[in-house]
C-alpha atoms as a PDB file:
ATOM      1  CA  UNK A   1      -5.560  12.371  11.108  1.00  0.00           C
ATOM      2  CA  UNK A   2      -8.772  10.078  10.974  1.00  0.00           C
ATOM      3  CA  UNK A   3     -11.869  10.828   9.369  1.00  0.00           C
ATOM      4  CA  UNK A   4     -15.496   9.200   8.182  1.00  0.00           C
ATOM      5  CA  UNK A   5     -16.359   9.980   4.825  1.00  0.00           C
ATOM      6  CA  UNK A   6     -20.331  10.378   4.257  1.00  0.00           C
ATOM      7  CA  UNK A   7     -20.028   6.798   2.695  1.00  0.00           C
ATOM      8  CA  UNK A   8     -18.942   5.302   6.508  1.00  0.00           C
ATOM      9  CA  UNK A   9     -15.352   4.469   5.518  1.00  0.00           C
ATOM     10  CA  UNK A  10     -12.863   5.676   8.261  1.00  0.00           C
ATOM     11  CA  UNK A  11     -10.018   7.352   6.356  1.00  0.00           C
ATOM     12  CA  UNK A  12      -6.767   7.233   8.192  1.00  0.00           C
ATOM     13  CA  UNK A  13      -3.636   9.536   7.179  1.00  0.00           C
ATOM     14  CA  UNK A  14      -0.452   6.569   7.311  1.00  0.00           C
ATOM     15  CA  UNK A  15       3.310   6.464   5.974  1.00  0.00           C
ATOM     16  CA  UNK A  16       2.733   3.353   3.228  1.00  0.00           C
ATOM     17  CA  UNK A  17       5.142   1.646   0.553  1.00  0.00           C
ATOM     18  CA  UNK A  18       2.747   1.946  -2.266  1.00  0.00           C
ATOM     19  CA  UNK A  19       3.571   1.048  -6.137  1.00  0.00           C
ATOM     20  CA  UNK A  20       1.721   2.234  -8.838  1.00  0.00           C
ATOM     21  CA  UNK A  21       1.531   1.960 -12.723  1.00  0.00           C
ATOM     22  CA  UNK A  22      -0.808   2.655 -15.307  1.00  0.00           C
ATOM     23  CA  UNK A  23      -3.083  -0.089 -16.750  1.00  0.00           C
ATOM     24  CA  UNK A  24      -4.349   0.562 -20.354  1.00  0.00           C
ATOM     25  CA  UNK A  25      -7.734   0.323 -21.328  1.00  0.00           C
ATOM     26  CA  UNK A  26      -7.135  -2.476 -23.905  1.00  0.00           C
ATOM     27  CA  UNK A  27      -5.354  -4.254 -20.963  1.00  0.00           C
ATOM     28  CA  UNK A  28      -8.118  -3.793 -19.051  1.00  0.00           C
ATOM     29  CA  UNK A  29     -10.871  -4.637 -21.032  1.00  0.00           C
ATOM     30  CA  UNK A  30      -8.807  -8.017 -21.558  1.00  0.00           C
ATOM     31  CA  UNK A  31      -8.147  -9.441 -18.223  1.00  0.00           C
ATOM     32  CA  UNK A  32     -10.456  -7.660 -16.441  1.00  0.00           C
ATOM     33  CA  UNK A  33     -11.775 -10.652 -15.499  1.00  0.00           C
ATOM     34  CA  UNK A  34      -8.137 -11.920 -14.650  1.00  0.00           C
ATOM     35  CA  UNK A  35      -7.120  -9.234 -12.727  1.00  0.00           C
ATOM     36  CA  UNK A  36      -3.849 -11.633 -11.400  1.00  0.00           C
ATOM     37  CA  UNK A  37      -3.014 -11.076 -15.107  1.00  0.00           C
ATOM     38  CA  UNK A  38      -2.811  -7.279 -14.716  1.00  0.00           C
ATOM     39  CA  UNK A  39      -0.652  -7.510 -11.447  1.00  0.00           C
ATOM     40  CA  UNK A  40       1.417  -9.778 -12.771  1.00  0.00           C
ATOM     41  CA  UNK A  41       2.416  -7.808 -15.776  1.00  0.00           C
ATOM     42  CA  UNK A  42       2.783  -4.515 -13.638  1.00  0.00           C
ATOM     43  CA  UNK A  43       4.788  -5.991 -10.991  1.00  0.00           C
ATOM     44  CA  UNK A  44       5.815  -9.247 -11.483  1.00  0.00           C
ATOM     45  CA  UNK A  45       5.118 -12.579 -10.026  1.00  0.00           C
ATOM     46  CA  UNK A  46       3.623 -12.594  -7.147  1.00  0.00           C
ATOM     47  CA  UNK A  47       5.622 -12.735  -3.650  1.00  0.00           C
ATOM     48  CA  UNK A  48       5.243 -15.450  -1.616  1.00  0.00           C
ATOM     49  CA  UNK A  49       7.161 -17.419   1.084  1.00  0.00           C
ATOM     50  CA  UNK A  50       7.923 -21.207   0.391  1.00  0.00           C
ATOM     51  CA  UNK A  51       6.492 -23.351   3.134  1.00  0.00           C
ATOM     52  CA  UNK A  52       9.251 -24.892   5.668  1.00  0.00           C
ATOM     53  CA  UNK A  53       8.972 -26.985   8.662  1.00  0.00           C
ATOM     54  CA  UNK A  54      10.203 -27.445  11.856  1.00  0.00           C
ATOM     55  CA  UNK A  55      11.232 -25.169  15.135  1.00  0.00           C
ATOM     56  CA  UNK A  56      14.140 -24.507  17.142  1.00  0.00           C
ATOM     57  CA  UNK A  57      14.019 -24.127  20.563  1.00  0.00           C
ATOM     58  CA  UNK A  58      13.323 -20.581  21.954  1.00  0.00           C
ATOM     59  CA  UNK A  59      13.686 -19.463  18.123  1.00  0.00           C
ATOM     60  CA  UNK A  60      10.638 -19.072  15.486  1.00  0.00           C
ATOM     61  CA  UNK A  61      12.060 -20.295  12.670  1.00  0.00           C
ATOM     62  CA  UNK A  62       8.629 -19.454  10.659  1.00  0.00           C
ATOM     63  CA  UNK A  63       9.173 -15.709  11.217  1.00  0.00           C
ATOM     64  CA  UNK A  64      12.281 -15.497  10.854  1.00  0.00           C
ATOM     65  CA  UNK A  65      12.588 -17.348   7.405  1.00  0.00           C
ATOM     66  CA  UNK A  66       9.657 -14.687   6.499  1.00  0.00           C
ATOM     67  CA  UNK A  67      11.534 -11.943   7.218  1.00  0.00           C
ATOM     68  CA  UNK A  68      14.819 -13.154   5.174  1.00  0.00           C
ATOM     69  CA  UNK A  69      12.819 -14.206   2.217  1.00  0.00           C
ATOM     70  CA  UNK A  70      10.939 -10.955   2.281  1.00  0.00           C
ATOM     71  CA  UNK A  71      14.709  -9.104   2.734  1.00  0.00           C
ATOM     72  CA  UNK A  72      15.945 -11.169  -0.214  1.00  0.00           C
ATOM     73  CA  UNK A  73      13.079 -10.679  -2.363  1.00  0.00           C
ATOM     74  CA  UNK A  74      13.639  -6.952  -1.964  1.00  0.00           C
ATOM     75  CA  UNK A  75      17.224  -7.047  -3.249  1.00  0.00           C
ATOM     76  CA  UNK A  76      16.365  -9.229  -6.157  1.00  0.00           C
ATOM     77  CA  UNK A  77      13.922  -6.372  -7.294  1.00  0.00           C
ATOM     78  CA  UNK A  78      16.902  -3.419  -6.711  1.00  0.00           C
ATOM     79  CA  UNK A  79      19.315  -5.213  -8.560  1.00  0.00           C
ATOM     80  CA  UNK A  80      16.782  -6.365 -11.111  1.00  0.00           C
ATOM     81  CA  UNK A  81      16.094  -2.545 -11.792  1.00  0.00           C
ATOM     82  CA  UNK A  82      19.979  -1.525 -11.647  1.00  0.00           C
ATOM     83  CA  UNK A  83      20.561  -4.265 -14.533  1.00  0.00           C
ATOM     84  CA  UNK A  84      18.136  -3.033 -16.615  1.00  0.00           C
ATOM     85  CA  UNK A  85      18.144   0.432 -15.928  1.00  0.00           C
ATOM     86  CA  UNK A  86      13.743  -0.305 -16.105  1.00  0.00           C
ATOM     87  CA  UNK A  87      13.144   2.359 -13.413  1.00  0.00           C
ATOM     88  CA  UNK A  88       9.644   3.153 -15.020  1.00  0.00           C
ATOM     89  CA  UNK A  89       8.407  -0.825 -14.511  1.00  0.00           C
ATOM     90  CA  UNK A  90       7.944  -0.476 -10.705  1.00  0.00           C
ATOM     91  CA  UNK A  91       7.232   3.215 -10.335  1.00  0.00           C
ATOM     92  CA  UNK A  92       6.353   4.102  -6.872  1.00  0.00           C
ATOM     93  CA  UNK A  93       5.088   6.467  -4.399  1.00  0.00           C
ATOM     94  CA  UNK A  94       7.320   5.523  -1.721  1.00  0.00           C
ATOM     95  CA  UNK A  95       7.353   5.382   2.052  1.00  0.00           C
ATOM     96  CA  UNK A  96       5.231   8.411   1.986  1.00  0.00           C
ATOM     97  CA  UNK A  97       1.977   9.935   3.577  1.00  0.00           C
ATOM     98  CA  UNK A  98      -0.955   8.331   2.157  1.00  0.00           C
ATOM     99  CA  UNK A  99      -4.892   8.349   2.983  1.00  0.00           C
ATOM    100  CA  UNK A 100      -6.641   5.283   2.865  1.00  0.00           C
ATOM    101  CA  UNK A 101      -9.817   3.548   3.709  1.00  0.00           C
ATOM    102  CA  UNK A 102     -11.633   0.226   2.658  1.00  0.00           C
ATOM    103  CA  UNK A 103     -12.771   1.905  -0.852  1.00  0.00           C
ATOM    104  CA  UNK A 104      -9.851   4.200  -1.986  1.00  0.00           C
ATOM    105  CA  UNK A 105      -6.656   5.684  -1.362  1.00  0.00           C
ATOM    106  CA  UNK A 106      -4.879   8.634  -1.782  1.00  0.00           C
ATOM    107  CA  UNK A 107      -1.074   9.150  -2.406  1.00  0.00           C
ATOM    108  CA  UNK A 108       1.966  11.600  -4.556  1.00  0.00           C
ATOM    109  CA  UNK A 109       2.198  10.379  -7.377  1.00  0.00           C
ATOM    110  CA  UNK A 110       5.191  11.201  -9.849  1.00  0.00           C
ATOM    111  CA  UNK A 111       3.072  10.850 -13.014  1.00  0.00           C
ATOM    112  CA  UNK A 112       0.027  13.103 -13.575  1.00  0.00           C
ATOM    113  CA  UNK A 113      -2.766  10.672 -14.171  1.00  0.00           C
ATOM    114  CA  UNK A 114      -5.611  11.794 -15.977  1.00  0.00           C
ATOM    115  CA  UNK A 115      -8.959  11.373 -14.458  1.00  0.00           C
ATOM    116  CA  UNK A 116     -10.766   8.207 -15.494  1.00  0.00           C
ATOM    117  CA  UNK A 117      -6.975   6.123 -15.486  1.00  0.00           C
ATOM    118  CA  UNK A 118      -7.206   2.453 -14.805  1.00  0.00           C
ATOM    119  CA  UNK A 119      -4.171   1.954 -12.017  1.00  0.00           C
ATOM    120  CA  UNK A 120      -2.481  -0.972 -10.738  1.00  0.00           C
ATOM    121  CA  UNK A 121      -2.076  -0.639  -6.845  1.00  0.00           C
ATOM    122  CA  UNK A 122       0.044  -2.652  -4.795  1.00  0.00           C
ATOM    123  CA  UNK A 123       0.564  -1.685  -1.276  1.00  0.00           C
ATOM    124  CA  UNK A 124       2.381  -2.802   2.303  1.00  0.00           C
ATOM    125  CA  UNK A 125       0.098  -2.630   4.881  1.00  0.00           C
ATOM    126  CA  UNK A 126       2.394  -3.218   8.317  1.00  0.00           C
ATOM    127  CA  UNK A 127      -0.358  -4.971  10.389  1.00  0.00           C
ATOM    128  CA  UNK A 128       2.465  -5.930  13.264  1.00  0.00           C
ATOM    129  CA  UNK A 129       5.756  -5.370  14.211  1.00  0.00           C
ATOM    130  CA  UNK A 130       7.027  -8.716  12.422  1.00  0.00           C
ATOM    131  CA  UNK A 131       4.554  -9.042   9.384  1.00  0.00           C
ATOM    132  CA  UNK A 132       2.455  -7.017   7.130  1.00  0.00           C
ATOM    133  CA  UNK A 133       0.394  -7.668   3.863  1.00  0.00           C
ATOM    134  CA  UNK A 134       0.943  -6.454   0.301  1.00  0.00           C
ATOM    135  CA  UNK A 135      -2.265  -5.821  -1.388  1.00  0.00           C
ATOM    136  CA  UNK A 136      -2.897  -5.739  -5.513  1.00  0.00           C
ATOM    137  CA  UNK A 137      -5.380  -3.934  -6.265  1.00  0.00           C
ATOM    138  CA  UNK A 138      -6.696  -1.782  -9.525  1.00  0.00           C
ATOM    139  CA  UNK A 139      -7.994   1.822  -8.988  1.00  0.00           C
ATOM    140  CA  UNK A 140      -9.647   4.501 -10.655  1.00  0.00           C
ATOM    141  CA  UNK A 141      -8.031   7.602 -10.421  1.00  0.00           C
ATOM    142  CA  UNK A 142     -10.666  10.427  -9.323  1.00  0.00           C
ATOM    143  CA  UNK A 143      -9.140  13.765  -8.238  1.00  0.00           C
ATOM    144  CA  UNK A 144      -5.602  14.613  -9.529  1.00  0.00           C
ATOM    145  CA  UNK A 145      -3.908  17.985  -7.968  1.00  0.00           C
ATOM    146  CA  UNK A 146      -0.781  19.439  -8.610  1.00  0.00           C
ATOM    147  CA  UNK A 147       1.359  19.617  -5.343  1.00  0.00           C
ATOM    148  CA  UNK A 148       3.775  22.471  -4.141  1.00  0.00           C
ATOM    149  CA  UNK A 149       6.769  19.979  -4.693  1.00  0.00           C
ATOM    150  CA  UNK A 150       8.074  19.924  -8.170  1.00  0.00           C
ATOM    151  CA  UNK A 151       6.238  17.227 -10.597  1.00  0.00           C
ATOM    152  CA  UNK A 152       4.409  15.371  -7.730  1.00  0.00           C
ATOM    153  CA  UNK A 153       0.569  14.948  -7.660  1.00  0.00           C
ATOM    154  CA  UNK A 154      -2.010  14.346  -5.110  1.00  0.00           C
ATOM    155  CA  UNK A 155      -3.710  11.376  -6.654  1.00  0.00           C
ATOM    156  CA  UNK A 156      -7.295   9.660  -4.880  1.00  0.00           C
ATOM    157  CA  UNK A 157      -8.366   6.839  -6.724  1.00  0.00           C
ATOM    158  CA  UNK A 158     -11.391   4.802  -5.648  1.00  0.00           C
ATOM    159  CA  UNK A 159     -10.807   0.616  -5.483  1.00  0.00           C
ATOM    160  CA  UNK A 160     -12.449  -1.274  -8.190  1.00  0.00           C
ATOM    161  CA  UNK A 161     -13.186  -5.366  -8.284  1.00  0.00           C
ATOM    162  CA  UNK A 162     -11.479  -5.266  -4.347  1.00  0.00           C
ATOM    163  CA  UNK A 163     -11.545  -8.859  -3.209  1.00  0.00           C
ATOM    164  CA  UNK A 164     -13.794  -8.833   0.148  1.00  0.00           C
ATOM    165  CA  UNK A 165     -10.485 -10.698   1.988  1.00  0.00           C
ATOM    166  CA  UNK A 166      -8.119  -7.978   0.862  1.00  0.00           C
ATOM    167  CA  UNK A 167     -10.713  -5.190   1.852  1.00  0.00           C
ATOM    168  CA  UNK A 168     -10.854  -6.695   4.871  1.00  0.00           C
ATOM    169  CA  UNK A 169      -7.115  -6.504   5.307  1.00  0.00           C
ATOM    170  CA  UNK A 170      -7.586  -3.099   4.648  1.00  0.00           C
ATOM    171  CA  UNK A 171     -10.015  -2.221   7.487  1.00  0.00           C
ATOM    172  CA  UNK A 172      -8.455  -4.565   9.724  1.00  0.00           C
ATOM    173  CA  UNK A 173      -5.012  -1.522   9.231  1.00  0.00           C
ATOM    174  CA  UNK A 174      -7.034   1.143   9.136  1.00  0.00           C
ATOM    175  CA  UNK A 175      -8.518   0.655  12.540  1.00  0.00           C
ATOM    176  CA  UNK A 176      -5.308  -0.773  13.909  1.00  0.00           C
ATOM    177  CA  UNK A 177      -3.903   2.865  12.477  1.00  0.00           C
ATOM    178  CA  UNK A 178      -6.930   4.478  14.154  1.00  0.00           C
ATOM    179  CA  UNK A 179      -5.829   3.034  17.372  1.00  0.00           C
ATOM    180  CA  UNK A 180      -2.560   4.269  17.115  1.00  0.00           C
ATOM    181  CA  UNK A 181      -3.740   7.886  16.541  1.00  0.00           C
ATOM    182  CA  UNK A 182      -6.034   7.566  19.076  1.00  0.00           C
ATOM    183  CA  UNK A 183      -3.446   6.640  21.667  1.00  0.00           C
ATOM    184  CA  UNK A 184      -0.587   9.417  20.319  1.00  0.00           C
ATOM    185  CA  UNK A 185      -3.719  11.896  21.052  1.00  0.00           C
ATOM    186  CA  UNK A 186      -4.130  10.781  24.154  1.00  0.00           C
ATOM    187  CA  UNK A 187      -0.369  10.995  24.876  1.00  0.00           C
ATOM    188  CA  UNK A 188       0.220  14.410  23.703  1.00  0.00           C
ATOM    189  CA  UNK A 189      -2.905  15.608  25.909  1.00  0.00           C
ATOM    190  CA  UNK A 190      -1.564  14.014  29.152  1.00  0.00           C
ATOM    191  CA  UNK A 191       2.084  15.467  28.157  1.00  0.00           C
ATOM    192  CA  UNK A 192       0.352  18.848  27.404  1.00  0.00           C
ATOM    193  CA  UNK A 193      -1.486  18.461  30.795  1.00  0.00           C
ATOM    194  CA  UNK A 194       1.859  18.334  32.769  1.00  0.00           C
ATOM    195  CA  UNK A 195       3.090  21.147  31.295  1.00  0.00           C
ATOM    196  CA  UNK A 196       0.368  23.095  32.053  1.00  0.00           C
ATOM    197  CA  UNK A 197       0.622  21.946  36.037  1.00  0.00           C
END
């Protein structure tokens, strides 16, 4: 589903991995300024691929060193949690329908946030089939809504102090998403079309 908010963001419904945790006030007030800090401390250090050099013949050795760090990195973080049994660290929504658009997002949540809350974001936006983006960014949480499923919660929360490259990140998915819906439409009209002949 795709939508323009009265503020002229396009909203797009997409299946995200999105990680979330609560950033205290103190914390906040702190390193606001430092917002790296804040990331760092809620998820980590950051993840990024070592340089390397060099090509072989009919094979991109760039991509596919990406896509074995990026595989490696993500088994380092399960068996990080299984040794320390730290599932609350890196809580996290998911794969799971989310709404987003260049100024907020919405997502379930597994923790009721109060209104107000101060939230560390960091989310994988798939802009190809070989790559994507993760994106840290803080939130404020505005609407919080208990859902039909037991302890989950619809959480929005608006982007605060969003760097203008990662917003633009952000739209550059969200249209690429719009796309996509645009074409499935168009598919399921021409397939609903030949049924109808």
């Amino acid at each position: 589903m795709m939508e323009v908010n009265l503020r002229g963001n396009v909203r797009v419904d997409a299946i995200l991995k999105v990680d979330y945790r609560k950033v205290s006030q103190e914390d906040y007030k702190r390193y606001e300024s430092k917002p790296e800090v804040i990331f760092k401390n809620a998820f980590g250090e950051p993840i990024e691929v070592p340089e390397i050099e060099g090509k072989i013949e009919g094979v991109d050795l760039e991509l596919l060193y990406k896509l074995i760090y990026q595989a490696n990195l993500k088994i380092d973080r399960i068996l990080d949690i299984l040794e320390t049994k730290d599932t609350e660290r890196h809580p996290s929504a998911g794969s799971e329908s989310v709404n987003i658009s260049g100024s907020g997002i919405k997502f379930a949540a597994t923790h009721r946030f109060l209104i107000g809350n101060i939230i560390a974001l960091r989310v994988f936006l798939p802009l190809d089939l070989a790559s994507g983006s993760w994106i840290n960014v803080l939130g404020k949480v505005k609407s919080v809504t208990k859902s039909d499923s037991k302890n989950i919660y619809n959480t929005a929360v608006k982007f605060i102090d969003l760097s203008e490259g990662d917003r633009e990140i952000i739209i550059r998915y969200v249209f690429k998403r719009q796309k996509e819906l645009l074409r499935l439409g168009s598919e399921v009209k021409t397939e609903n079309d030949r049924v109808v002949d």
